[in-house]
ModelCIF file with pLDDT and N, C-alpha, C, O atoms, coordinates in Angstrom:
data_MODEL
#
_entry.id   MODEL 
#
_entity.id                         1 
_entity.type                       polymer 
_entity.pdbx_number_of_molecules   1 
#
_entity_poly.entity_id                      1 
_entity_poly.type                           'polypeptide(L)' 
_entity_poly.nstd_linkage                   no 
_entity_poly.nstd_monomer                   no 
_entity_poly.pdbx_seq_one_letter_code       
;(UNK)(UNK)(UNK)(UNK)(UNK)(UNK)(UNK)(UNK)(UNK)(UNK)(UNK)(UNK)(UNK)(UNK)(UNK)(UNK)
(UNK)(UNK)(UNK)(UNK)(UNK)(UNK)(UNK)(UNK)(UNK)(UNK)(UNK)(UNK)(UNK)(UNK)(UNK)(UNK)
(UNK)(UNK)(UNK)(UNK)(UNK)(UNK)(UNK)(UNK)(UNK)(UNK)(UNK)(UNK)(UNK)(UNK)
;
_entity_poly.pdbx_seq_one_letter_code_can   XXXXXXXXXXXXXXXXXXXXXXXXXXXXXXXXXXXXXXXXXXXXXX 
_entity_poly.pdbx_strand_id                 A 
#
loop_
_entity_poly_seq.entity_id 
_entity_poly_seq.num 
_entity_poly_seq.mon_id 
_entity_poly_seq.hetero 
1 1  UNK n 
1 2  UNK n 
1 3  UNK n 
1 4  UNK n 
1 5  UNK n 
1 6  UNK n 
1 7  UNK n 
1 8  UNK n 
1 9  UNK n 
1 10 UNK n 
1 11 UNK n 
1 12 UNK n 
1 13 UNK n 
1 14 UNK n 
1 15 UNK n 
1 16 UNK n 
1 17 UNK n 
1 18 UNK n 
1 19 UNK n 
1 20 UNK n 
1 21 UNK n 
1 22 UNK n 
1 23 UNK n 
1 24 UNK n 
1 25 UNK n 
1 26 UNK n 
1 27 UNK n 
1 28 UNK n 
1 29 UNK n 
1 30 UNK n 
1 31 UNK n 
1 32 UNK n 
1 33 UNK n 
1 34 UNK n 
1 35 UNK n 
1 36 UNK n 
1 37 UNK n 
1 38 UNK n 
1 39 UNK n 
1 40 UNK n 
1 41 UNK n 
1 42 UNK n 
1 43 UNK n 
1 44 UNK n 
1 45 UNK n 
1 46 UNK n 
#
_struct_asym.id          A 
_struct_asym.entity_id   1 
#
loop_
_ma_qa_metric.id 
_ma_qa_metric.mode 
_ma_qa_metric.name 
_ma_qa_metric.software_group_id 
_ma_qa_metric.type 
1 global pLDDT . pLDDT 
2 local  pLDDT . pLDDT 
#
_ma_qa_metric_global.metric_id      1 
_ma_qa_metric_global.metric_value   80.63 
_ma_qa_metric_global.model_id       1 
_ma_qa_metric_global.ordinal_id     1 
#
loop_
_ma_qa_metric_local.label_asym_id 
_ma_qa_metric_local.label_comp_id 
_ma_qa_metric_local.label_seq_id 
_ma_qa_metric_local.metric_id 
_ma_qa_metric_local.metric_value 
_ma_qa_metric_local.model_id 
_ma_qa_metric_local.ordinal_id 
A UNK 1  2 57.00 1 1  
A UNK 2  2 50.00 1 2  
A UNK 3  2 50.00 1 3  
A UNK 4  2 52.00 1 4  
A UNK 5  2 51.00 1 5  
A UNK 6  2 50.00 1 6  
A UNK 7  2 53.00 1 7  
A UNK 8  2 53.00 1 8  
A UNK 9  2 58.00 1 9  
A UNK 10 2 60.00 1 10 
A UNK 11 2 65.00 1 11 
A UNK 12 2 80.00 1 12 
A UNK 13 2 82.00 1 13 
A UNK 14 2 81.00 1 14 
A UNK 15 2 85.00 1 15 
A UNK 16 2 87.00 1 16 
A UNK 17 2 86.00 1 17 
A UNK 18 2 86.00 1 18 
A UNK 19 2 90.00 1 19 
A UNK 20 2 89.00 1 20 
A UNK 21 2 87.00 1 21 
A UNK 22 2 89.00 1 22 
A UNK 23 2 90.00 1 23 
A UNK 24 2 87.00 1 24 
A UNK 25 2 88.00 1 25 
A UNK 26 2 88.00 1 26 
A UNK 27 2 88.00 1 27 
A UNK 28 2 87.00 1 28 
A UNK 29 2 86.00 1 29 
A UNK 30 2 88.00 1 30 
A UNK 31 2 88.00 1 31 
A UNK 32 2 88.00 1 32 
A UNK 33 2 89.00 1 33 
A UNK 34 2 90.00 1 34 
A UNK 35 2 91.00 1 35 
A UNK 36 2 92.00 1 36 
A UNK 37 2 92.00 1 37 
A UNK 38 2 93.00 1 38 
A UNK 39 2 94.00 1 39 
A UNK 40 2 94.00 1 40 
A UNK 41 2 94.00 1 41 
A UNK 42 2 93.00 1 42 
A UNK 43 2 93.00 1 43 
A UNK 44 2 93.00 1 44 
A UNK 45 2 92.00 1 45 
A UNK 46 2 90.00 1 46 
#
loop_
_atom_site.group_PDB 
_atom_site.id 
_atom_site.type_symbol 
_atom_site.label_atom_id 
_atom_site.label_alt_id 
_atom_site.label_comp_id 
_atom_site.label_asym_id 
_atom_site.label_entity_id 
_atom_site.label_seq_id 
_atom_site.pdbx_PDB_ins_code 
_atom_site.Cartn_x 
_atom_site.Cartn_y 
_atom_site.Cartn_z 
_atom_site.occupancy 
_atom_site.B_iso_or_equiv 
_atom_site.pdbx_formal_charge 
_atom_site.auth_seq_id 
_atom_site.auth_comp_id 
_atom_site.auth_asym_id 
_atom_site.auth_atom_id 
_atom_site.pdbx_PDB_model_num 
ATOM 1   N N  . UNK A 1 1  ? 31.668 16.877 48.688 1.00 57.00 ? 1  UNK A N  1 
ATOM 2   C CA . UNK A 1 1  ? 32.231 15.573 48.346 1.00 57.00 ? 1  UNK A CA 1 
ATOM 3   C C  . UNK A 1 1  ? 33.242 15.663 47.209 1.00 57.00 ? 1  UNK A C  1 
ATOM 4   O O  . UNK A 1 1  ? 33.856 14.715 46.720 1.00 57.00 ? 1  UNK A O  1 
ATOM 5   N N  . UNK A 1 2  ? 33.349 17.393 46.742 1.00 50.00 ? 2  UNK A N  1 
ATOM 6   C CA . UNK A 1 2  ? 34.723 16.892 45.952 1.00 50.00 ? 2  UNK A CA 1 
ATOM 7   C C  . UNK A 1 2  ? 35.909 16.933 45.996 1.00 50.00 ? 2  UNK A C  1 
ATOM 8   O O  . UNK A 1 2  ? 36.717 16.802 45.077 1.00 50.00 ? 2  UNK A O  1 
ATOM 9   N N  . UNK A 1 3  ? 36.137 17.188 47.485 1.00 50.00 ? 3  UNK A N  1 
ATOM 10  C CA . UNK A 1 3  ? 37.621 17.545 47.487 1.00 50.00 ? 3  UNK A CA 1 
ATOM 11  C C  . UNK A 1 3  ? 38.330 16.003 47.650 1.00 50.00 ? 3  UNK A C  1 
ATOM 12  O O  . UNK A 1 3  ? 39.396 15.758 48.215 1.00 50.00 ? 3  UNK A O  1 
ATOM 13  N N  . UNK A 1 4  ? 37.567 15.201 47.096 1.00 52.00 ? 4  UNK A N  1 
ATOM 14  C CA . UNK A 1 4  ? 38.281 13.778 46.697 1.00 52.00 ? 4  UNK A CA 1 
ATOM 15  C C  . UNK A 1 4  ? 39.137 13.135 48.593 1.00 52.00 ? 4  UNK A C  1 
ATOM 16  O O  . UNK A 1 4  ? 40.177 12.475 48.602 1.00 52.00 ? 4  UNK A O  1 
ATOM 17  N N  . UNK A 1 5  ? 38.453 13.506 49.802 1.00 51.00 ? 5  UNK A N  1 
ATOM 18  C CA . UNK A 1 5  ? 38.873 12.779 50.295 1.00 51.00 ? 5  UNK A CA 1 
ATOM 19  C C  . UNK A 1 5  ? 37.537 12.320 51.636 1.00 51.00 ? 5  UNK A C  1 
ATOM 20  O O  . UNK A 1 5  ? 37.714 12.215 52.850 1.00 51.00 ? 5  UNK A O  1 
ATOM 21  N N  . UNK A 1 6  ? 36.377 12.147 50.916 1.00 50.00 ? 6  UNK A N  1 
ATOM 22  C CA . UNK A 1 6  ? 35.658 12.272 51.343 1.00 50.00 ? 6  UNK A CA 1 
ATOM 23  C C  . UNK A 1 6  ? 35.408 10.034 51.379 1.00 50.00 ? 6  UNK A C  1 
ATOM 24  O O  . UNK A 1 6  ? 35.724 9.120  50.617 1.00 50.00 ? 6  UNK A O  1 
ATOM 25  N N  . UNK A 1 7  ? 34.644 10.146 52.821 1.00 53.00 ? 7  UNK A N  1 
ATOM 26  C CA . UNK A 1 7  ? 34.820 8.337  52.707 1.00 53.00 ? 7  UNK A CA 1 
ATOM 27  C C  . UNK A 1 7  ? 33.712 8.040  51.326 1.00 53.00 ? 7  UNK A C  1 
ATOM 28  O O  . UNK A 1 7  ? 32.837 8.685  50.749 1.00 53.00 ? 7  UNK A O  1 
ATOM 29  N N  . UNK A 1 8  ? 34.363 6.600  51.197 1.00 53.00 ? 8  UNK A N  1 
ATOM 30  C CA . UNK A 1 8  ? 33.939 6.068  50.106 1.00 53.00 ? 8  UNK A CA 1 
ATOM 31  C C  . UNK A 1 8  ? 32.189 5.827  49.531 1.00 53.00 ? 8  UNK A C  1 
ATOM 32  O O  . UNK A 1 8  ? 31.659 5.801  48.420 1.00 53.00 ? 8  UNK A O  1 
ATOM 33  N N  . UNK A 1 9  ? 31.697 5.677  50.953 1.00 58.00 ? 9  UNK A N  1 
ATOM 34  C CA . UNK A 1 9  ? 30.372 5.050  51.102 1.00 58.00 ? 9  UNK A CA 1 
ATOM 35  C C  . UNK A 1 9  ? 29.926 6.863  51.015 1.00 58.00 ? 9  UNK A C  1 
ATOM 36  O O  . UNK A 1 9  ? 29.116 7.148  50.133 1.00 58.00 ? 9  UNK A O  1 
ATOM 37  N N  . UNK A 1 10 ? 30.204 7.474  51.488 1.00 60.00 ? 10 UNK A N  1 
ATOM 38  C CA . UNK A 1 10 ? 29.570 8.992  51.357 1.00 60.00 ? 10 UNK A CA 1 
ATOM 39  C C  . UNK A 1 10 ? 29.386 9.409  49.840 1.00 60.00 ? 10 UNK A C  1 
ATOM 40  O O  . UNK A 1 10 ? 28.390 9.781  49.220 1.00 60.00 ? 10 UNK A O  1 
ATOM 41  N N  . UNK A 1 11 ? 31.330 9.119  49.290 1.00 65.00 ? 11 UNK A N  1 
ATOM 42  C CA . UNK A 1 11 ? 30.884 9.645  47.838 1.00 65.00 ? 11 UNK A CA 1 
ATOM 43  C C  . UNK A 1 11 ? 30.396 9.176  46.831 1.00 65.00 ? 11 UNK A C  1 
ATOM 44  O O  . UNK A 1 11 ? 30.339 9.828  45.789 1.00 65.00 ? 11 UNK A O  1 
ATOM 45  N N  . UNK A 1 12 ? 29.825 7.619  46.970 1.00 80.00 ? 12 UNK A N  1 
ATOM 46  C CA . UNK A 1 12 ? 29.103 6.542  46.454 1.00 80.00 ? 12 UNK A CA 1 
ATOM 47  C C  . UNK A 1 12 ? 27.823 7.435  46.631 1.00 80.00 ? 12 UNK A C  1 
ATOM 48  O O  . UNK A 1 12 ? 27.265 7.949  45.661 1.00 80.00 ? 12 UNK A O  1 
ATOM 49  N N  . UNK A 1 13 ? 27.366 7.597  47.988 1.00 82.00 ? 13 UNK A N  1 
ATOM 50  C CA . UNK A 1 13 ? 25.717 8.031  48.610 1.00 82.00 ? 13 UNK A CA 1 
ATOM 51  C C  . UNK A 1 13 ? 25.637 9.493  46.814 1.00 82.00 ? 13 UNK A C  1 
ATOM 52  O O  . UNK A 1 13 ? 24.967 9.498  45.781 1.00 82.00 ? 13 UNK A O  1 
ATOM 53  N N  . UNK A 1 14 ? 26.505 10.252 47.277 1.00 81.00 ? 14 UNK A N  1 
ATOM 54  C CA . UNK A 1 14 ? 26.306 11.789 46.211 1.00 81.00 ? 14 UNK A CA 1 
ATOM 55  C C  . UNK A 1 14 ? 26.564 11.231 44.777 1.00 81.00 ? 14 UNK A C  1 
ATOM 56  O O  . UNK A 1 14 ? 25.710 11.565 43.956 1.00 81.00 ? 14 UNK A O  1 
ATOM 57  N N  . UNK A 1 15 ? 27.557 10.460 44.331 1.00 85.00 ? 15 UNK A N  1 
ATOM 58  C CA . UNK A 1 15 ? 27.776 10.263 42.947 1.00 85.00 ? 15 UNK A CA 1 
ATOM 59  C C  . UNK A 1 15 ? 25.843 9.641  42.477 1.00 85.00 ? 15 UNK A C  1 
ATOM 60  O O  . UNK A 1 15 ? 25.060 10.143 41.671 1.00 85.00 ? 15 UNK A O  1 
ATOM 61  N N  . UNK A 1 16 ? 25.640 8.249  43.512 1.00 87.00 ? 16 UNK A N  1 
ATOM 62  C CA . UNK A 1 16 ? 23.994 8.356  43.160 1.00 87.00 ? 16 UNK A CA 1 
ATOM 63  C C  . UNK A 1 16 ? 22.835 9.282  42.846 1.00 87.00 ? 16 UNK A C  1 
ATOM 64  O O  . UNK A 1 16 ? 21.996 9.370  41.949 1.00 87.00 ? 16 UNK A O  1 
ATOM 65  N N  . UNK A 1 17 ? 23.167 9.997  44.064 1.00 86.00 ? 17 UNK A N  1 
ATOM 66  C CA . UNK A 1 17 ? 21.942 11.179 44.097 1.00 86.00 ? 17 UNK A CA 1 
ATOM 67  C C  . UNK A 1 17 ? 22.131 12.115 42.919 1.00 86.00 ? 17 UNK A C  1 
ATOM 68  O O  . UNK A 1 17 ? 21.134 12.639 42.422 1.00 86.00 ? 17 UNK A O  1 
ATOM 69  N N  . UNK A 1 18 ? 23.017 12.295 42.568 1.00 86.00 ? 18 UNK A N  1 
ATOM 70  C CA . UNK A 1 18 ? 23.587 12.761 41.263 1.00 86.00 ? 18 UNK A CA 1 
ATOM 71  C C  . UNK A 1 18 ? 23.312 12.109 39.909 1.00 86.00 ? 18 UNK A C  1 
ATOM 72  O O  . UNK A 1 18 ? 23.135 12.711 38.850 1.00 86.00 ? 18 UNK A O  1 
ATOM 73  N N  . UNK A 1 19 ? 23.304 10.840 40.095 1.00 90.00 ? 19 UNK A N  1 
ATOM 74  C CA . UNK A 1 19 ? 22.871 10.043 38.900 1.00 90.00 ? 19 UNK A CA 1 
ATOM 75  C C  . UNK A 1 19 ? 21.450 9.705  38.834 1.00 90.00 ? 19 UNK A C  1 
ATOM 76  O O  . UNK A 1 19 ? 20.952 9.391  37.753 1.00 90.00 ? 19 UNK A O  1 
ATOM 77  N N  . UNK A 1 20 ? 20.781 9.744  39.875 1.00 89.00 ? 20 UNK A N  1 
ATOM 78  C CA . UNK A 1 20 ? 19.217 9.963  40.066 1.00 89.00 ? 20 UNK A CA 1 
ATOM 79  C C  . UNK A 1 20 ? 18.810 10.648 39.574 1.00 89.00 ? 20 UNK A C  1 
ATOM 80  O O  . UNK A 1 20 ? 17.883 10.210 38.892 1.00 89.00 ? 20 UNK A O  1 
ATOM 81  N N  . UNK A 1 21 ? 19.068 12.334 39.424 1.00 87.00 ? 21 UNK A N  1 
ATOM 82  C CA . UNK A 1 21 ? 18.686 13.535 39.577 1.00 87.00 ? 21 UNK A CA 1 
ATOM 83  C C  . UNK A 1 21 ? 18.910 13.225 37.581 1.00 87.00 ? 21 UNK A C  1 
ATOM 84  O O  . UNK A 1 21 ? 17.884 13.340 36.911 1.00 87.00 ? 21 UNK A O  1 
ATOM 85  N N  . UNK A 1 22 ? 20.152 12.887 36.889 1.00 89.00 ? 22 UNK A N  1 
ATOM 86  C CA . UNK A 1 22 ? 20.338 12.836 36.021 1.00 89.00 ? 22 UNK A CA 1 
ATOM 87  C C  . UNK A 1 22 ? 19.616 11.868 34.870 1.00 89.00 ? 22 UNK A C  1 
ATOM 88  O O  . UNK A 1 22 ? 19.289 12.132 33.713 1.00 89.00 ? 22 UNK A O  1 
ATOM 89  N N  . UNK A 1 23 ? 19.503 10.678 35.626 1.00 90.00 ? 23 UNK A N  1 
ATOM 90  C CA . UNK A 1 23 ? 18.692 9.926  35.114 1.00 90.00 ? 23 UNK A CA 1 
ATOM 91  C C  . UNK A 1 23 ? 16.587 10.290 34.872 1.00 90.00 ? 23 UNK A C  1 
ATOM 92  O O  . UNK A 1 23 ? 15.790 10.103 33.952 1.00 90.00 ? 23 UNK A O  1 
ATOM 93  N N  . UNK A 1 24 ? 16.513 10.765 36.047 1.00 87.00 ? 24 UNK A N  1 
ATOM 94  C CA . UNK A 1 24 ? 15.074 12.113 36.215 1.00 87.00 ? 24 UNK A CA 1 
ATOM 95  C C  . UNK A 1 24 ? 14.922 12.758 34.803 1.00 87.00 ? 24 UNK A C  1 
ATOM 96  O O  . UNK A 1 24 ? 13.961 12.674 34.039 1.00 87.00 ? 24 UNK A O  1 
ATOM 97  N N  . UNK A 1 25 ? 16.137 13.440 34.634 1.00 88.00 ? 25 UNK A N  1 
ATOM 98  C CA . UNK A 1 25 ? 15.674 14.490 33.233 1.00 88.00 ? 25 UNK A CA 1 
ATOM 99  C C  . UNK A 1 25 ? 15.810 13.819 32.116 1.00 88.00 ? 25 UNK A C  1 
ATOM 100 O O  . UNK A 1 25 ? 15.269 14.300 31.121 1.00 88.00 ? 25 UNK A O  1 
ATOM 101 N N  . UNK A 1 26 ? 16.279 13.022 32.034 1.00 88.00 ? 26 UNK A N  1 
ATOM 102 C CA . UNK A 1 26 ? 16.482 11.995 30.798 1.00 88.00 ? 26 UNK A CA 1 
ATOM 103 C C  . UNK A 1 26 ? 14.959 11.336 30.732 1.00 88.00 ? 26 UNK A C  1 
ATOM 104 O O  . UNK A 1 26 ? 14.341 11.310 29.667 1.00 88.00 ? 26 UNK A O  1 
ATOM 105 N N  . UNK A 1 27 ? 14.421 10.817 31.945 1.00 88.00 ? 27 UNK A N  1 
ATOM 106 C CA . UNK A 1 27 ? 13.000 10.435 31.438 1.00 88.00 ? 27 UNK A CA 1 
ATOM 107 C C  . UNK A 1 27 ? 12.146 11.034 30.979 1.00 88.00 ? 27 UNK A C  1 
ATOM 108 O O  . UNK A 1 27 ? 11.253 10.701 30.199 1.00 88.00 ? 27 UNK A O  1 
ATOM 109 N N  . UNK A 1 28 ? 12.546 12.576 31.766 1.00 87.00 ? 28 UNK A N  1 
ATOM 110 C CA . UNK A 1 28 ? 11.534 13.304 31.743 1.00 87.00 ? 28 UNK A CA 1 
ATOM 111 C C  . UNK A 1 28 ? 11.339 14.195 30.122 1.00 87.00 ? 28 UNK A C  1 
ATOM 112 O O  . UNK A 1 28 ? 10.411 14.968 29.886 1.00 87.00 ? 28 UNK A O  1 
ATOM 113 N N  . UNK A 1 29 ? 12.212 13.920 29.366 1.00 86.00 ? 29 UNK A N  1 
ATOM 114 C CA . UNK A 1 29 ? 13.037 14.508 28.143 1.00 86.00 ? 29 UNK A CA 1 
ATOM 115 C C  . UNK A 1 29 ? 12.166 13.247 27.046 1.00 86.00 ? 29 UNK A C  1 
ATOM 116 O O  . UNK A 1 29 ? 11.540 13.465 26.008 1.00 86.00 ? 29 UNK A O  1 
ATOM 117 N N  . UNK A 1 30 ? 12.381 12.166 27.621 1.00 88.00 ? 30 UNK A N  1 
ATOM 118 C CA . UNK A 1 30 ? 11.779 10.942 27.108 1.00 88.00 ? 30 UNK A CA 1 
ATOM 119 C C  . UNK A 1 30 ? 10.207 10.895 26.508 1.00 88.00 ? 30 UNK A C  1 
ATOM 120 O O  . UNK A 1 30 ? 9.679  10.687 25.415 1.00 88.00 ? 30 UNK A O  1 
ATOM 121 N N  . UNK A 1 31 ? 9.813  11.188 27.764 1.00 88.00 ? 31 UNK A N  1 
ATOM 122 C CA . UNK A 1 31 ? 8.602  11.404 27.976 1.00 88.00 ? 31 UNK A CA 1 
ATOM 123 C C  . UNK A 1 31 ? 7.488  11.427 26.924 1.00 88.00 ? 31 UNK A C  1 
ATOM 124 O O  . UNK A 1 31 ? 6.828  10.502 26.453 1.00 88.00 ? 31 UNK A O  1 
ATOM 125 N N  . UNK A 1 32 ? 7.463  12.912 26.656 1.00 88.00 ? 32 UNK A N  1 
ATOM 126 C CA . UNK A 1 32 ? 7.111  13.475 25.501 1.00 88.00 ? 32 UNK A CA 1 
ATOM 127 C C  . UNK A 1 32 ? 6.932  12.356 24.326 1.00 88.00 ? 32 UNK A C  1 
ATOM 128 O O  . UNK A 1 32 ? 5.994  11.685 23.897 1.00 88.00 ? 32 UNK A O  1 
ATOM 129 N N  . UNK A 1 33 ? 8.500  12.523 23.989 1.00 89.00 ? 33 UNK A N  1 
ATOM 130 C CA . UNK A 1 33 ? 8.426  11.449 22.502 1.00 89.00 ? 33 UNK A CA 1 
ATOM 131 C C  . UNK A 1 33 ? 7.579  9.975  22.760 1.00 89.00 ? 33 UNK A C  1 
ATOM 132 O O  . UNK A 1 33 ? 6.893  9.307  21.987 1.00 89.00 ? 33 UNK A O  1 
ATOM 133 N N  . UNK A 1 34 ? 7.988  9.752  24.392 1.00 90.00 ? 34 UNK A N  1 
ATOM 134 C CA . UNK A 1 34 ? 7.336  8.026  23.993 1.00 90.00 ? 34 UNK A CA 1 
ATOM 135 C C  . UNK A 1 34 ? 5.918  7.953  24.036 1.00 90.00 ? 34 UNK A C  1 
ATOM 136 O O  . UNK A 1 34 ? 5.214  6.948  23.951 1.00 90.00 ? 34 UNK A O  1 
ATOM 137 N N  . UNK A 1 35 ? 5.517  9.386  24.210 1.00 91.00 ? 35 UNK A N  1 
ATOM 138 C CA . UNK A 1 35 ? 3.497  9.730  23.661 1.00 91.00 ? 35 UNK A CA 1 
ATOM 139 C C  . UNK A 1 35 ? 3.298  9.838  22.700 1.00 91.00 ? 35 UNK A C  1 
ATOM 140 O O  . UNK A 1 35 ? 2.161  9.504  22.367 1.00 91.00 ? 35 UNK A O  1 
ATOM 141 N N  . UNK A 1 36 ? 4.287  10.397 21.551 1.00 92.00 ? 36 UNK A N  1 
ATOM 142 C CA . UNK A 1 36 ? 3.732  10.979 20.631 1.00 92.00 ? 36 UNK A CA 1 
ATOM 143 C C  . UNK A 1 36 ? 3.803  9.926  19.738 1.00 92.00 ? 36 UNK A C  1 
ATOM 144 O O  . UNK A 1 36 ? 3.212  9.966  18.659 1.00 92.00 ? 36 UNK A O  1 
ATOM 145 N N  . UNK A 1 37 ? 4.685  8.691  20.206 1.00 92.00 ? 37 UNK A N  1 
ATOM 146 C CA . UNK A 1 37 ? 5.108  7.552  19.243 1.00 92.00 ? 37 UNK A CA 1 
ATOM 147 C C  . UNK A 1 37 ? 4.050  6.674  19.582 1.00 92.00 ? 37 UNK A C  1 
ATOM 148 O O  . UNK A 1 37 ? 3.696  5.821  18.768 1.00 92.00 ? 37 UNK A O  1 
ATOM 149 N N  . UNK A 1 38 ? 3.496  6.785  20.703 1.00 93.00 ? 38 UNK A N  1 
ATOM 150 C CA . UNK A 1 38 ? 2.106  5.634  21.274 1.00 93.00 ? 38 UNK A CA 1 
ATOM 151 C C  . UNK A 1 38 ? 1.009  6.547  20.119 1.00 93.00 ? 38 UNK A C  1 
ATOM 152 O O  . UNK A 1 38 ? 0.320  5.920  19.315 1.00 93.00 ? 38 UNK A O  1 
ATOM 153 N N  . UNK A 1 39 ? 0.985  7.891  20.181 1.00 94.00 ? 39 UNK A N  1 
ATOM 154 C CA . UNK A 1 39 ? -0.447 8.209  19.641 1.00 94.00 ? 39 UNK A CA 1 
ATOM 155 C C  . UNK A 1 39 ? -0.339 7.676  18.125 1.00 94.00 ? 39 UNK A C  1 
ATOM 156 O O  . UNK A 1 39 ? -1.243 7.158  17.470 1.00 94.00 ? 39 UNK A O  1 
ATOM 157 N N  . UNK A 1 40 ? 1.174  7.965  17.674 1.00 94.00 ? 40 UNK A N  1 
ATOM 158 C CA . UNK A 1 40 ? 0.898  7.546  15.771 1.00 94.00 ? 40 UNK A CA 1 
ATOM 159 C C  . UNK A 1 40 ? 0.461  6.476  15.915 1.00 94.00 ? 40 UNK A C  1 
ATOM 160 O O  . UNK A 1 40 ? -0.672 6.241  15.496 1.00 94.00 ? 40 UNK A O  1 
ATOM 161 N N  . UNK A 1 41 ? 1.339  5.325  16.654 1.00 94.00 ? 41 UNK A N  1 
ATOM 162 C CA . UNK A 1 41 ? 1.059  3.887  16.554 1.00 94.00 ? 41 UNK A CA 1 
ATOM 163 C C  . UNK A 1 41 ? -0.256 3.612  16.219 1.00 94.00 ? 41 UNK A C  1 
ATOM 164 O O  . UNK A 1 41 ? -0.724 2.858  15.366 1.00 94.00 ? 41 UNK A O  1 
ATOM 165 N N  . UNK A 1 42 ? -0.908 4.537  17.238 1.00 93.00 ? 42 UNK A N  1 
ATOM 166 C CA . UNK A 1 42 ? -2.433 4.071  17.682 1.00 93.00 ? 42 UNK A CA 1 
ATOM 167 C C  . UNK A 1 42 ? -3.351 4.041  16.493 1.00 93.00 ? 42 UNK A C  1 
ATOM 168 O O  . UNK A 1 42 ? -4.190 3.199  16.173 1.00 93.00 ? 42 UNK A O  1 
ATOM 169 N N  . UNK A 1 43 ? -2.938 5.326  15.833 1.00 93.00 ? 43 UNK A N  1 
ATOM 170 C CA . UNK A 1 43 ? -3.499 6.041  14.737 1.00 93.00 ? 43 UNK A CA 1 
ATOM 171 C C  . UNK A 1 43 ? -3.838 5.340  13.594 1.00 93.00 ? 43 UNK A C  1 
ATOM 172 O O  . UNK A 1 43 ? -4.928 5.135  13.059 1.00 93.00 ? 43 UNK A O  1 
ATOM 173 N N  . UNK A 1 44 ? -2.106 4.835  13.167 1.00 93.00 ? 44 UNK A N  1 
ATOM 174 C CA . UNK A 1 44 ? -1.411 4.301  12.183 1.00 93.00 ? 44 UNK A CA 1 
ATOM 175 C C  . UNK A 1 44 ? -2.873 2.811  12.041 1.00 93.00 ? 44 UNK A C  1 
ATOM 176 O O  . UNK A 1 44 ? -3.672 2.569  11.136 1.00 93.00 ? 44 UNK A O  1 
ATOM 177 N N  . UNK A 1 45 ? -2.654 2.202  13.262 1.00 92.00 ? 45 UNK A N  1 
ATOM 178 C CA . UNK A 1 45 ? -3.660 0.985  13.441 1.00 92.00 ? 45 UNK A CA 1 
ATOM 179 C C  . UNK A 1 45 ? -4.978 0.959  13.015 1.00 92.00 ? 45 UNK A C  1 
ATOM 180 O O  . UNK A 1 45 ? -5.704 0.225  12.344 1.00 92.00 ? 45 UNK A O  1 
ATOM 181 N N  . UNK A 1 46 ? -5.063 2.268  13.781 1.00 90.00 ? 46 UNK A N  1 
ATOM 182 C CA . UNK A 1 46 ? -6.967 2.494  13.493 1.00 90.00 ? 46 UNK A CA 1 
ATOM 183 C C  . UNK A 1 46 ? -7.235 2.577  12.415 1.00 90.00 ? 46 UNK A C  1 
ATOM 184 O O  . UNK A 1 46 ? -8.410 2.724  12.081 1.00 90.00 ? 46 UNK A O  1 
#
C-alpha cells in the first residue's frame, strides 16, 4: 500500500491496522504504570 496508488478504502483499511497495532503498544507500555499508580493509591489510603 505504499506505492501511493493504491484505492483509497484499501489504504484507509492498512493506515488502521497500522494504527491498531500502534495504539496496542502504547497500552501495553501503559499498562504497567497504571498498576503501579492503583497500588500506591491503594496504599497511600490504607
Amino acid at each position: 500500500m505504499d506505492d501511493g496508488e493504491a484505492p483509497p478504502e484499501k489504504s484507509n483499511e492498512r493506515e488502521l491496522r497500522l494504527l491498531v497495532a500502534q495504539l496496542k503498544r502504547l497500552v501495553a507500555n501503559k499498562t504497567p504504570e497504571a498498576d503501579f499508580f492503583k497500588g500506591a493509591l491503594q496504599r497511600v489510603e490504607a
